[in-house]
Every structure is written in C-alpha cells, then in structure tokens.
N, C-alpha and C. Protein backbone atom coordinates (compact mmCIF):
# COMPACT_ATOMS: atom_id res chain seq x y z
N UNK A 1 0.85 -1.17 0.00
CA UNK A 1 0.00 0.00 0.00
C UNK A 1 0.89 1.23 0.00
N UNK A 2 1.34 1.83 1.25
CA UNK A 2 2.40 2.77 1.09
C UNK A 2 1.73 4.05 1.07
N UNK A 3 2.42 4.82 1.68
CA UNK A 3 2.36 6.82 2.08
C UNK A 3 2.72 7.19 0.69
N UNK A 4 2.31 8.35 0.64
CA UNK A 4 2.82 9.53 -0.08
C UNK A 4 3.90 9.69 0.06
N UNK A 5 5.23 9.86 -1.34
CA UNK A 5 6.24 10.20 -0.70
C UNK A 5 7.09 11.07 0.46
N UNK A 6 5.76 12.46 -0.23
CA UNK A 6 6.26 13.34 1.22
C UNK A 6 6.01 13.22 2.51
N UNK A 7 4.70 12.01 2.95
CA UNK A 7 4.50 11.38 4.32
C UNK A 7 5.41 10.72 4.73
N UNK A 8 6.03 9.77 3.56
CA UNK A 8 7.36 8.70 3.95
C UNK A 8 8.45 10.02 4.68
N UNK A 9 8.69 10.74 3.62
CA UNK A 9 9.98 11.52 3.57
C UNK A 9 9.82 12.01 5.03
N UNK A 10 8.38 12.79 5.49
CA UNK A 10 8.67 13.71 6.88
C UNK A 10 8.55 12.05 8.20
N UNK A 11 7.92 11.23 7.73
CA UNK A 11 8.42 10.12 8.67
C UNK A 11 9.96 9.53 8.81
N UNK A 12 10.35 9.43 7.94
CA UNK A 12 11.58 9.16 7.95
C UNK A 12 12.79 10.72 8.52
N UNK A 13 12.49 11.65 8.30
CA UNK A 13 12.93 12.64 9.28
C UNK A 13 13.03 12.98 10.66
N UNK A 14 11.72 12.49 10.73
CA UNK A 14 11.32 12.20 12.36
C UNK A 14 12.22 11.01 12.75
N UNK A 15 12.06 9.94 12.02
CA UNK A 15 13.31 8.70 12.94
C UNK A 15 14.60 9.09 12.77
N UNK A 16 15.17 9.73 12.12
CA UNK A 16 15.89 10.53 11.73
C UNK A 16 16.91 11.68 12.96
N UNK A 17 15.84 12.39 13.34
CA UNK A 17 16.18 13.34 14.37
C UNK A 17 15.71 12.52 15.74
N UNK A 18 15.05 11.56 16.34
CA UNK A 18 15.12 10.83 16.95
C UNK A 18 16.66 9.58 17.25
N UNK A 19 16.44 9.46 16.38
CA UNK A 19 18.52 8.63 16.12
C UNK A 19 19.22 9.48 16.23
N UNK A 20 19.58 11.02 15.82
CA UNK A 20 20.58 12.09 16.23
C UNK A 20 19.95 11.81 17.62
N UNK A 21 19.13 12.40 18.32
CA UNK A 21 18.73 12.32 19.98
C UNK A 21 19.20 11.89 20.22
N UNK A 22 18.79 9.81 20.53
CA UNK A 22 19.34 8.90 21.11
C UNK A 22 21.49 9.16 20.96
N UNK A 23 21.88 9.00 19.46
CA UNK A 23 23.47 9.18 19.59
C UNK A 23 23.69 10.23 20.00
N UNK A 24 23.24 11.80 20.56
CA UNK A 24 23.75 12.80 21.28
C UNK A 24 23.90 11.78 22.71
N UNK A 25 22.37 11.32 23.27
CA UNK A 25 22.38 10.79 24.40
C UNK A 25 23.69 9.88 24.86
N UNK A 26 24.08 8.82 23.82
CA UNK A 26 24.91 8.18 24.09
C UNK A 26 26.01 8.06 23.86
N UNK A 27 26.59 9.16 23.22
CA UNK A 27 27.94 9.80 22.93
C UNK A 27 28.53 8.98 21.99
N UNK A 28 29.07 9.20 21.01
CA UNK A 28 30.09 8.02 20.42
C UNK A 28 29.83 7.56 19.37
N UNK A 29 30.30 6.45 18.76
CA UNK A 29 29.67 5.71 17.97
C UNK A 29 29.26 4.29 18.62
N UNK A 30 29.07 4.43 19.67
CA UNK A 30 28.56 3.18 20.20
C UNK A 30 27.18 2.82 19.92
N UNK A 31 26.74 1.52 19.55
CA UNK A 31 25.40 1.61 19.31
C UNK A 31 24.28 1.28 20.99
N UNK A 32 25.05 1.18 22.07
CA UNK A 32 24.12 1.32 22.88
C UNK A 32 25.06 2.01 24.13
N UNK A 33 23.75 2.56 25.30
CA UNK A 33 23.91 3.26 25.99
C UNK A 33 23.46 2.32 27.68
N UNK A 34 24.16 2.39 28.34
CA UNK A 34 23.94 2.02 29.86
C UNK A 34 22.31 2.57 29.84
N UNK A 35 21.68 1.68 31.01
CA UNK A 35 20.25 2.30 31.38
C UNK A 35 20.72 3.21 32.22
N UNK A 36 21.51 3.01 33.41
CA UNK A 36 22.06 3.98 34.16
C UNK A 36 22.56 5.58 34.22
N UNK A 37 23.36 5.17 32.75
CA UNK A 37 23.78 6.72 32.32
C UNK A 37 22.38 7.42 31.42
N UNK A 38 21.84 6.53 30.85
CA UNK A 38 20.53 7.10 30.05
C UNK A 38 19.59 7.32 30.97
N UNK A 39 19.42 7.02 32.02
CA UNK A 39 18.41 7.48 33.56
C UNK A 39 18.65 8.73 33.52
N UNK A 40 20.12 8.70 34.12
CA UNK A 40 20.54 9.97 34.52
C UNK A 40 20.66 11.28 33.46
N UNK A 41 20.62 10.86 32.23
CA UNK A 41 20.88 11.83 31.18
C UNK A 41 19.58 12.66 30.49
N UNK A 42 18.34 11.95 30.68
CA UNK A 42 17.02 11.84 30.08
C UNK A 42 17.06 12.59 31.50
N UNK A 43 16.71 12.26 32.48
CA UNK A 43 16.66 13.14 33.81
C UNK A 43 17.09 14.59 33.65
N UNK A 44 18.28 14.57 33.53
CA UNK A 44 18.61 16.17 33.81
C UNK A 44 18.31 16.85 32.28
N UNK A 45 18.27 16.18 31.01
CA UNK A 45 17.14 17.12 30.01
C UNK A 45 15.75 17.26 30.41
N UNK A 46 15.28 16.16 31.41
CA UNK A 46 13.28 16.78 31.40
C UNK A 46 13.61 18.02 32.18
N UNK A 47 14.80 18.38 33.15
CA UNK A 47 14.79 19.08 34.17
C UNK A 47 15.02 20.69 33.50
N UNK A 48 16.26 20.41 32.74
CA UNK A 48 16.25 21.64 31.93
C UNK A 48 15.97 21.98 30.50
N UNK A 49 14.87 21.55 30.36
CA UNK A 49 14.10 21.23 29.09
C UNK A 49 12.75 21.82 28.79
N UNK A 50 11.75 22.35 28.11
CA UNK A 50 10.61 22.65 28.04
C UNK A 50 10.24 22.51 26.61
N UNK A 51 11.21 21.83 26.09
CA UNK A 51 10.94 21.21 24.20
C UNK A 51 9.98 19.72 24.62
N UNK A 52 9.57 19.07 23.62
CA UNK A 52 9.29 17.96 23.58
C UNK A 52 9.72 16.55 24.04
N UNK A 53 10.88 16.68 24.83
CA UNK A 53 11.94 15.83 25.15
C UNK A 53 11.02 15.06 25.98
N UNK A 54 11.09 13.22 26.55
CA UNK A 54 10.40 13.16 27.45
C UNK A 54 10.73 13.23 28.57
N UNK A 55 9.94 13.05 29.85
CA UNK A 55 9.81 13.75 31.16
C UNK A 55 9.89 11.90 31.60
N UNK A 56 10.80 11.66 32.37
CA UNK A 56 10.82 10.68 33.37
C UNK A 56 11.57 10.27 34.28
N UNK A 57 11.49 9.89 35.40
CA UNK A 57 12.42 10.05 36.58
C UNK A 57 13.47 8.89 36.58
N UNK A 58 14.45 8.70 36.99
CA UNK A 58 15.60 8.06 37.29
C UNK A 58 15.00 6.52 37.54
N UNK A 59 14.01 6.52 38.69
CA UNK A 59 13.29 5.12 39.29
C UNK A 59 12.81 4.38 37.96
N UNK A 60 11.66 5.67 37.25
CA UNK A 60 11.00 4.74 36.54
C UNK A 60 12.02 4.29 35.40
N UNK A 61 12.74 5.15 34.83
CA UNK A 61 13.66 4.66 34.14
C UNK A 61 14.68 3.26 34.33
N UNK A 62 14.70 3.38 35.32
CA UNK A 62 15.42 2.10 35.97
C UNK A 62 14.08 0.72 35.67
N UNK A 63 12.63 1.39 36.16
CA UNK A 63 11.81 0.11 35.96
C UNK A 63 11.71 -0.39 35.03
N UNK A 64 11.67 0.52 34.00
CA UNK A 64 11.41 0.44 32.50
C UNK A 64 12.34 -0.69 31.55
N UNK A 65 13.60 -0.74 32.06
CA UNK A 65 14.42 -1.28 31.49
C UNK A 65 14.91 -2.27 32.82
N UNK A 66 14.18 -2.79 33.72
CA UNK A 66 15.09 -3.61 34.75
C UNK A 66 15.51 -4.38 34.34
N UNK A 67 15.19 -5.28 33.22
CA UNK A 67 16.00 -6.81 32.68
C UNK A 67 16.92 -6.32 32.21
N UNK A 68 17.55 -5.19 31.94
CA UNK A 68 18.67 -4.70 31.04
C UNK A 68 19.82 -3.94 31.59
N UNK A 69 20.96 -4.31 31.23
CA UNK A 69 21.86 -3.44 31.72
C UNK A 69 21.71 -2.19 30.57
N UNK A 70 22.29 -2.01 28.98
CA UNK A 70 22.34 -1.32 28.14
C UNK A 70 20.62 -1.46 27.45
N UNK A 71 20.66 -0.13 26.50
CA UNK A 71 19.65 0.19 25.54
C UNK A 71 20.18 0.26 24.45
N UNK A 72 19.62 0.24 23.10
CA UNK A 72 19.51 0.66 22.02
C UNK A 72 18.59 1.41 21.21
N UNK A 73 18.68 2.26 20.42
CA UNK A 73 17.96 2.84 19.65
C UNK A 73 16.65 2.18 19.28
N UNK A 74 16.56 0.82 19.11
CA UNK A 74 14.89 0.64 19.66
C UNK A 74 14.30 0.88 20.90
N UNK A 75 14.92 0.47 21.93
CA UNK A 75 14.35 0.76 23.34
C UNK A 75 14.18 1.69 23.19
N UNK A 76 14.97 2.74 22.42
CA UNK A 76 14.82 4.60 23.31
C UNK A 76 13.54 4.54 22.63
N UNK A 77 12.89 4.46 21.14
CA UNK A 77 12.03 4.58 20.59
C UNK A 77 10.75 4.32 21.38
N UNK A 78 10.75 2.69 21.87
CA UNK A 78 9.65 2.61 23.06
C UNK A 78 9.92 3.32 23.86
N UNK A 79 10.97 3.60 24.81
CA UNK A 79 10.57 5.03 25.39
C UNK A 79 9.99 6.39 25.28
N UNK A 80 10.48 6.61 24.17
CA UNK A 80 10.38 7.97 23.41
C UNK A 80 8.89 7.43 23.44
N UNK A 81 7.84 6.80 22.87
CA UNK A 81 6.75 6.62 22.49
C UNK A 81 5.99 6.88 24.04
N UNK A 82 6.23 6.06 24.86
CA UNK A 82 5.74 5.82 26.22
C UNK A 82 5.57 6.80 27.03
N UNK A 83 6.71 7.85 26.94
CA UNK A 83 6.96 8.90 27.54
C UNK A 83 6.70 10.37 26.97
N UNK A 84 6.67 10.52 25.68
CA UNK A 84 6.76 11.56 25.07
C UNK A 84 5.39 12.04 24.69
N UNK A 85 4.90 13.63 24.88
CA UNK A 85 4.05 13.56 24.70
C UNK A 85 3.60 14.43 23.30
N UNK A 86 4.74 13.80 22.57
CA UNK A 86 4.89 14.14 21.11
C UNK A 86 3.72 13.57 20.35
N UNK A 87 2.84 13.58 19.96
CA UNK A 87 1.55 12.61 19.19
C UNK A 87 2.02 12.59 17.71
N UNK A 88 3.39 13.14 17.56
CA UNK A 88 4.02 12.68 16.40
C UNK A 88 4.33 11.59 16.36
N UNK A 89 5.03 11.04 17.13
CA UNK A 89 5.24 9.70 17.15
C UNK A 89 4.55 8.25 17.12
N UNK A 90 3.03 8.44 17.80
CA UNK A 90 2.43 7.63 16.92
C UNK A 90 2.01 7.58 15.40
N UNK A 91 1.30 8.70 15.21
CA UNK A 91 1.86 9.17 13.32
C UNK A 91 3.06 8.18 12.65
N UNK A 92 4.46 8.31 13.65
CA UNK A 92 5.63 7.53 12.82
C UNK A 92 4.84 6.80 12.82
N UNK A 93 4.64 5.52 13.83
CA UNK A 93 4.79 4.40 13.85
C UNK A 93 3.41 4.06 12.50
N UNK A 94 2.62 4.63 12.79
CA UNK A 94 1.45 4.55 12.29
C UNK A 94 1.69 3.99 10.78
N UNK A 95 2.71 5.69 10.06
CA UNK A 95 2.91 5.68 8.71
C UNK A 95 3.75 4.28 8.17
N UNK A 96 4.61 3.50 9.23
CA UNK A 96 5.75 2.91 8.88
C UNK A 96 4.78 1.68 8.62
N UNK A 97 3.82 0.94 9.70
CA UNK A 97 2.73 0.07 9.57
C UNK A 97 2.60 0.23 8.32
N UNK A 98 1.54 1.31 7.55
CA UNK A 98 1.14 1.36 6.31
C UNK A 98 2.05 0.98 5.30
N UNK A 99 3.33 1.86 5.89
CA UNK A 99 4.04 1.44 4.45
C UNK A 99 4.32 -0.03 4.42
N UNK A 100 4.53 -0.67 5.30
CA UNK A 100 5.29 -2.46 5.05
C UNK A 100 3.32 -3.13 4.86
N UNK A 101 2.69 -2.42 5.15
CA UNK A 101 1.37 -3.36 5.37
C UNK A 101 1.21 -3.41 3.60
N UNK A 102 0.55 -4.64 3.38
CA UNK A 102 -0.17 -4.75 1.49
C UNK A 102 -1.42 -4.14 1.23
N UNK A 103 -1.92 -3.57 2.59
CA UNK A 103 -3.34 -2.96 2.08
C UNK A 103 -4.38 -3.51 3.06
N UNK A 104 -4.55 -4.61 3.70
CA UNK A 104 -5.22 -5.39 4.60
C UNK A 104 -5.45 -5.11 6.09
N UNK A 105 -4.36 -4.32 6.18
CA UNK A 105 -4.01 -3.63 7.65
C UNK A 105 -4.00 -4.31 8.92
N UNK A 106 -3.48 -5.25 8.45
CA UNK A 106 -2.95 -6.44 9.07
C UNK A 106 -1.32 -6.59 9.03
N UNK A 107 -0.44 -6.99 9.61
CA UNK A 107 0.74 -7.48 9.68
C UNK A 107 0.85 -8.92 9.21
N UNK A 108 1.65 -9.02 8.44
CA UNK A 108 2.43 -10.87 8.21
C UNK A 108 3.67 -10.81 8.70
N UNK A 109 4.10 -12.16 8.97
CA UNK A 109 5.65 -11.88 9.94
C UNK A 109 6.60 -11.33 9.19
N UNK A 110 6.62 -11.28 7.19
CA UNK A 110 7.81 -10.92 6.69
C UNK A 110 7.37 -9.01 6.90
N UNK A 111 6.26 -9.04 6.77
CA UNK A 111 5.63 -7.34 6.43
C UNK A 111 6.15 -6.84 8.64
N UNK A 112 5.98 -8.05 9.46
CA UNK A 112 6.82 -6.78 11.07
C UNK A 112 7.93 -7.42 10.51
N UNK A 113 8.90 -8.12 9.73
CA UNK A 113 10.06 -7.90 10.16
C UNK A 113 10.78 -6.80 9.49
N UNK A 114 10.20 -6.58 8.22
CA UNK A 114 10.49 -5.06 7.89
C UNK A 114 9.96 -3.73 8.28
N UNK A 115 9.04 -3.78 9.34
CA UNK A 115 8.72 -2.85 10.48
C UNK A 115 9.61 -2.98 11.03
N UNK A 116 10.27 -4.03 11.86
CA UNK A 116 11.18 -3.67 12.96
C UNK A 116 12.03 -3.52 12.11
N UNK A 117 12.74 -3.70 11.40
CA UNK A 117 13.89 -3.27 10.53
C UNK A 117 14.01 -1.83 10.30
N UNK A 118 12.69 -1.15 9.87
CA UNK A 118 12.85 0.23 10.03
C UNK A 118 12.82 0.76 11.27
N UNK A 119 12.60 -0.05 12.39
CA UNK A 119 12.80 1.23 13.70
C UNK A 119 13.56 0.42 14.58
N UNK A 120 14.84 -0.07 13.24
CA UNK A 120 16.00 -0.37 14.42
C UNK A 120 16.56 -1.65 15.18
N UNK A 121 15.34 -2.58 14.64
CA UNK A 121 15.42 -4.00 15.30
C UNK A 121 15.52 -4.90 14.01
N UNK A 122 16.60 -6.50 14.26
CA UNK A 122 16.54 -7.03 13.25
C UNK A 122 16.05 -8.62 14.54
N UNK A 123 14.79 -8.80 13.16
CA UNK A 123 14.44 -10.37 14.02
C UNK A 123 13.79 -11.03 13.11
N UNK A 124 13.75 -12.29 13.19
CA UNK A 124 13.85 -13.44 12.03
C UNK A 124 12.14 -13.92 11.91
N UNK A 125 11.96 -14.90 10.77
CA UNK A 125 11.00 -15.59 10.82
C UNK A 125 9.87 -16.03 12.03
N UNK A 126 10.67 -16.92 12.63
CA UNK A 126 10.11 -17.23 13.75
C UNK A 126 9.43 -16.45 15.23
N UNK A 127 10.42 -15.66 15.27
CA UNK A 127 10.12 -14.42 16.45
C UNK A 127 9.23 -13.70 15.61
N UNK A 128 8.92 -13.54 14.79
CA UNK A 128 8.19 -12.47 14.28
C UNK A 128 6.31 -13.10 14.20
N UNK A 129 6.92 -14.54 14.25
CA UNK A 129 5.13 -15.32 14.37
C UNK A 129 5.06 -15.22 15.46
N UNK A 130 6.27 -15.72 16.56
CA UNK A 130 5.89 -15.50 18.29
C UNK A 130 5.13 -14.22 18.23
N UNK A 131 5.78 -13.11 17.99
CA UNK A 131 4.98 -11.63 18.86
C UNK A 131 4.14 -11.63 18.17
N UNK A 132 3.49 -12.02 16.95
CA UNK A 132 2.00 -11.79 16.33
C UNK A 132 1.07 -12.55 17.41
N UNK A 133 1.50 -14.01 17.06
CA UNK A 133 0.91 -14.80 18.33
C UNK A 133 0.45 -14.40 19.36
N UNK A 134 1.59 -13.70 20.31
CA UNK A 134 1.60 -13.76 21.39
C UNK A 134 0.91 -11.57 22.13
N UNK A 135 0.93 -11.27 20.44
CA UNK A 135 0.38 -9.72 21.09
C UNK A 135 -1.23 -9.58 20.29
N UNK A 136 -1.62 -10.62 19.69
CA UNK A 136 -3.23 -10.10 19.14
C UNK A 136 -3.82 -10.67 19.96
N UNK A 137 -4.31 -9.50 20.24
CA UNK A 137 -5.19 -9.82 21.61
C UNK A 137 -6.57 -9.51 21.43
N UNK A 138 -7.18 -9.91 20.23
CA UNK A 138 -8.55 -10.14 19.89
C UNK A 138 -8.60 -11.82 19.16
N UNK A 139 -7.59 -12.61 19.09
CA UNK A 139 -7.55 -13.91 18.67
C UNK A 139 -7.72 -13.71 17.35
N UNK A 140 -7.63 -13.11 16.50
CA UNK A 140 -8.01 -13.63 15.42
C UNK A 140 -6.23 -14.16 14.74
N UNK A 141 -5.64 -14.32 15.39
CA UNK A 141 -4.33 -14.98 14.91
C UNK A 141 -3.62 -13.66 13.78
N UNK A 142 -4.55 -12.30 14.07
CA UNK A 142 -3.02 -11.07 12.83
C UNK A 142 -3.04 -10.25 13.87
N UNK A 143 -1.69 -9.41 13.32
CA UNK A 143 -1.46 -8.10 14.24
C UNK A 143 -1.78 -6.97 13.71
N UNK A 144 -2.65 -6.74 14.09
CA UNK A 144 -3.23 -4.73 13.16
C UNK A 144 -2.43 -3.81 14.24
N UNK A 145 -2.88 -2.38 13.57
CA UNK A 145 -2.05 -1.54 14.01
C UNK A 145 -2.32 -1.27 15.47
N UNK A 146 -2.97 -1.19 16.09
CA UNK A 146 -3.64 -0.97 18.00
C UNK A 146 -2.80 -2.37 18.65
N UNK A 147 -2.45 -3.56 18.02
CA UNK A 147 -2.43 -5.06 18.36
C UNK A 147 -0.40 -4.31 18.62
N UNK A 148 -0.11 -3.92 17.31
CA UNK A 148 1.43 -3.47 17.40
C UNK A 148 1.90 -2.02 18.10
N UNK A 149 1.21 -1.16 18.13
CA UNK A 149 1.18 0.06 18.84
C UNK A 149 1.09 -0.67 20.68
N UNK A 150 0.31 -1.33 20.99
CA UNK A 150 0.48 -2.12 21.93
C UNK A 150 2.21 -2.82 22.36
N UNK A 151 1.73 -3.13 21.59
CA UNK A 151 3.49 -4.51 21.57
C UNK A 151 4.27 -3.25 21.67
N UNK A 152 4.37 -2.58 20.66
CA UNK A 152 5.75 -1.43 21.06
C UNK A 152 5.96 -0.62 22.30
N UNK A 153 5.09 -0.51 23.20
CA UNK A 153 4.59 0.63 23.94
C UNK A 153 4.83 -0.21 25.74
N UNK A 154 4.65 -1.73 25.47
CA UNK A 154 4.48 -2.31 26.79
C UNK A 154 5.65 -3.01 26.51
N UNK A 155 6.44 -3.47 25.54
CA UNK A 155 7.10 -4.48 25.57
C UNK A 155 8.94 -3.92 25.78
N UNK A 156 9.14 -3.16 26.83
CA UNK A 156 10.21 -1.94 26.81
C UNK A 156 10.80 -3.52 27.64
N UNK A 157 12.18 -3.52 27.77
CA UNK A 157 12.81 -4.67 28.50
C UNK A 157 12.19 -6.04 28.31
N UNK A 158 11.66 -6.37 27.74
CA UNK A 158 11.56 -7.53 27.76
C UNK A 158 12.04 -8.36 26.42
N UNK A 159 12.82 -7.33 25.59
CA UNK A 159 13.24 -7.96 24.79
C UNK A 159 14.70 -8.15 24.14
C-alpha cells in the first residue's frame, strides 16, 4: 500500500532526528547506551528542558528497562513513544505500519520484520510469528495496528 512520498519523507525525518537524539544521548559511535547513564541523562534534560523531550524520573527509568543493563535505539524509541508527549510519534509508527502493510491492515511476519527493521530491530521468521501470536489480543491470529502500537509501547525490556 504505502504513504505519499512526502509522508514517507517527513516520517523518515522524524526517525531521523530521533537517532541524532538517542546518539547525542549516548555519545560516540557506540550503538548502545547504559540504562544507568541514560536514567541519569534523560533526567537532567526533562529538568532543563521545556521542548518535547520526554519527562521521566531516574526510578522509573530504571523500571522500565530492569531486565537490562544497556539500551539501544529501539528501546529509546519505546521510550520515546511511552513517555513523550509528542503525538508525532504515533503518526511515525502509524505511517511505517502502512508502508510495510499490502493494504489489509494487518501485519504478516515478513511485512513486522520489515517494520522492525525500520525502527531499528533485526528479528527473524520465527520471532516475528511468536509476537504476532503472542500480542493479538482479539484472537483472530493477525497483528493490526492498535495489536502493534500495543506490543511497542508495553514491551520496553523484555526484549
């Protein structure tokens, strides 16, 4: 199915300046960042901040990610989503759905694995039937967009 190019184009800007964020956050070219130092760093921007940045405290940050020592640029994204009270960001996610979806507005495991591919995550065949499986939560065995907006939004550390 697929966006308008200029919907793709300003979505893809947005992940865009979201990935500059996260690599300011984590200095370097490293591709991930301590939860610890990203607690503390996301902390003192909500503090001296009044842009769009999100707002969350050290604790919850710590809850958010307890199975984890480090993050990556997907996690920050579920954060960024969870926390931010940017309503751009569902828009991304929204537009990126459409574009990998065929029109059905439904997910197939090859159509999320090139969702997660665009926001940062690479995962195979199999995992990709688990989380359909395991996040439609009306049974009908597909993942629509509320089923994956879900999954992205709750599923911070556990993966």
């Amino acid at each position: 199915m697929g966006n308008s190019p200029a919907k793709t184009e300003a979505t893809t800007e947005k992940v865009v300046e979201l990935r500059k964020e996260f690599d300011k956050l984590k200095g370097g070219s490293k591709k991930r960042i301590s939860v610890e130092v990203f607690a503390r760093k996301v902390h003192v921007l909500s503090l001296n901040s009044q842009g769009s940045s999100p707002v969350a405290s050290i604790e919850s940050i710590r809850s958010m990610f307890k199975e984890k020592d480090e993050i990556d640029f997907s996690d920050y994204l579920k954060f960024y989503i969870k926390n931010s009270p940017d309503r751009e960001v569902r828009s991304i996610i929204e537009d990126f759905f459409k574009e990998v979806d065929d029109g059905d507005g439904f997910l197939t495991p090859n159509e999320l694995i090139r969702l997660e591919s665009k926001l940062g995550k690479a995962i195979d065949q199999c995992e990709a039937m688990r989380i359909i499986s395991e996040w439609d939560h009306n049974g009908d065995g597909k993942m629509d967009l509320e089923d994956y907006l879900f999954y992205k939004t709750t599923n911070i550390g556990l993966e």
